[in-house]
C-alpha atoms as a PDB file:
ATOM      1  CA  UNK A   1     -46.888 -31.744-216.977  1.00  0.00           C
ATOM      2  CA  UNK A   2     -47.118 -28.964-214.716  1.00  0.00           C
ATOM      3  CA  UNK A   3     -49.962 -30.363-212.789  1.00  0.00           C
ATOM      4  CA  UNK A   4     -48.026 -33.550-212.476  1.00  0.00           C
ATOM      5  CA  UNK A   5     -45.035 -31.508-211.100  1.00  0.00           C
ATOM      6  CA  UNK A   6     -46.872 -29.344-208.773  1.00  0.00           C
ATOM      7  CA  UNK A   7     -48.537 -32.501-207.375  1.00  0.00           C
ATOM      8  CA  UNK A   8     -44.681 -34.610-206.780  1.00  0.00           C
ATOM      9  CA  UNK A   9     -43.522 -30.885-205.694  1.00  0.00           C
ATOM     10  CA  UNK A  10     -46.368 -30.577-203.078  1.00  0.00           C
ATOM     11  CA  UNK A  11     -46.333 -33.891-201.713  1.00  0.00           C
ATOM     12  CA  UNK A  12     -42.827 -34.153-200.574  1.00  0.00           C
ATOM     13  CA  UNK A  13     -43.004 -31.015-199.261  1.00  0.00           C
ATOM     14  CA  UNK A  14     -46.272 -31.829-197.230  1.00  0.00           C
ATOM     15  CA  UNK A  15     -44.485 -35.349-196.376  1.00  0.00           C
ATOM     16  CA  UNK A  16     -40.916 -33.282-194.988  1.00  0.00           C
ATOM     17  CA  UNK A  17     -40.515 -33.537-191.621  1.00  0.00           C
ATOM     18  CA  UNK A  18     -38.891 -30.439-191.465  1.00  0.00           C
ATOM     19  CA  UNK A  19     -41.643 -28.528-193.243  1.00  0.00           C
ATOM     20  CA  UNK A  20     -44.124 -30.049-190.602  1.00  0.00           C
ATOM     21  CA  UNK A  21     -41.447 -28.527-187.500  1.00  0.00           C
ATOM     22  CA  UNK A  22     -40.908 -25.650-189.293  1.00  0.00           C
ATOM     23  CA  UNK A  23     -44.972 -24.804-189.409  1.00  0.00           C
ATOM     24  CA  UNK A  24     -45.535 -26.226-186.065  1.00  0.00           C
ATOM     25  CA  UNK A  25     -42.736 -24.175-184.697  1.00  0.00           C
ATOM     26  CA  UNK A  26     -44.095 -21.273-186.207  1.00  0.00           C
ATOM     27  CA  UNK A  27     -47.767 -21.480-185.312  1.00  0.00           C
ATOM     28  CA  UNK A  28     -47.315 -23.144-181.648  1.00  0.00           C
ATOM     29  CA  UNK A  29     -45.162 -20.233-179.907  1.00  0.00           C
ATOM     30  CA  UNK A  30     -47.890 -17.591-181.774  1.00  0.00           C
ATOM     31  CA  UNK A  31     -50.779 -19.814-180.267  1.00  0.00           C
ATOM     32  CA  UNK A  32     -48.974 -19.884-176.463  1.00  0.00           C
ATOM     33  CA  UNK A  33     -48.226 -16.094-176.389  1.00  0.00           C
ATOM     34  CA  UNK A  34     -51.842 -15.335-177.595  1.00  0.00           C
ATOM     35  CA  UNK A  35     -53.104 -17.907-175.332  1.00  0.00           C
ATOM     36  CA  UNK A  36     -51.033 -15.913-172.243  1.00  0.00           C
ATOM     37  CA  UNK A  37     -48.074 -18.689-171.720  1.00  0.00           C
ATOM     38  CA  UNK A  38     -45.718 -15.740-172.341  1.00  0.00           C
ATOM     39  CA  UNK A  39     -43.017 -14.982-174.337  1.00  0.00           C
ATOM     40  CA  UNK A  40     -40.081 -16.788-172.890  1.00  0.00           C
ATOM     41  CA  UNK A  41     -41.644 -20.109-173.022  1.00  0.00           C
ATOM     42  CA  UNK A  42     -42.395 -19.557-176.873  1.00  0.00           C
ATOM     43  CA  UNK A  43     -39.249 -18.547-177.467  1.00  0.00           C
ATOM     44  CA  UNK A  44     -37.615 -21.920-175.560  1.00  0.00           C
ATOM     45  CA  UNK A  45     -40.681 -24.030-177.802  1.00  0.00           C
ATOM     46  CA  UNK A  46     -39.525 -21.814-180.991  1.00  0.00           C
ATOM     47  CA  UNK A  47     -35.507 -22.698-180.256  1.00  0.00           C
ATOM     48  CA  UNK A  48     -36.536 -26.379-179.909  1.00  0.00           C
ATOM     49  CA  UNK A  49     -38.338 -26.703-183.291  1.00  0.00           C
ATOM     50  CA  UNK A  50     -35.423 -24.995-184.415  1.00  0.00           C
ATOM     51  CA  UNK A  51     -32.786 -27.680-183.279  1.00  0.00           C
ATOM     52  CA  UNK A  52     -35.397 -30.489-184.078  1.00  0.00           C
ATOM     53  CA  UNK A  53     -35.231 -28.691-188.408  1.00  0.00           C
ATOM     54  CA  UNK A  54     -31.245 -28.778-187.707  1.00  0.00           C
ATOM     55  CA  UNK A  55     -31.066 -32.765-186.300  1.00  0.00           C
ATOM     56  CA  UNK A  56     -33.200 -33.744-189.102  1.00  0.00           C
ATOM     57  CA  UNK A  57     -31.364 -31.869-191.967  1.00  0.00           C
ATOM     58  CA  UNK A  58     -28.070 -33.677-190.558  1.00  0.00           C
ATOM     59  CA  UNK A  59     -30.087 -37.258-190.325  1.00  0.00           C
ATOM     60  CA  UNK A  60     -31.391 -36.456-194.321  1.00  0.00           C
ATOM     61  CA  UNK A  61     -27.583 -35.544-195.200  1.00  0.00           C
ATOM     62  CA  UNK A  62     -26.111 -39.083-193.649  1.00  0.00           C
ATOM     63  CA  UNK A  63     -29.285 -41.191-195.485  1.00  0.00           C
ATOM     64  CA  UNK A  64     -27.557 -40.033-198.648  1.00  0.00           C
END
């Protein structure tokens, strides 16, 4: 039972498109600023994923 849960549990989170933005928006701005893009333009990148998380939770609220 539990692995059977863990398994349904992990795959829709793995298959959320707001789990996939909210890791790419964390590891992209930490990859430009250590790459030397600078700060400012993670920050815009980080503020998009953000609104992209926010546009889908609305578009998963309406589905229902």
């Amino acid at each position: 039972m539990k692995n059977w849960l863990t398994n349904v549990v992990l795959g829709q989170i793995l298959h959320s498109k707001k789990f996939i933005y909210a890791v790419t928006g964390i590891v992209t701005p930490y990859l430009m600023t250590h790459f030397g893009w600078g700060a400012d333009v993670a920050e815009t990148v980080w503020q998009t994923f953000l609104v992209l998380i926010l546009g889908q939770g609305v578009a998963d609220i309406s589905k229902k």
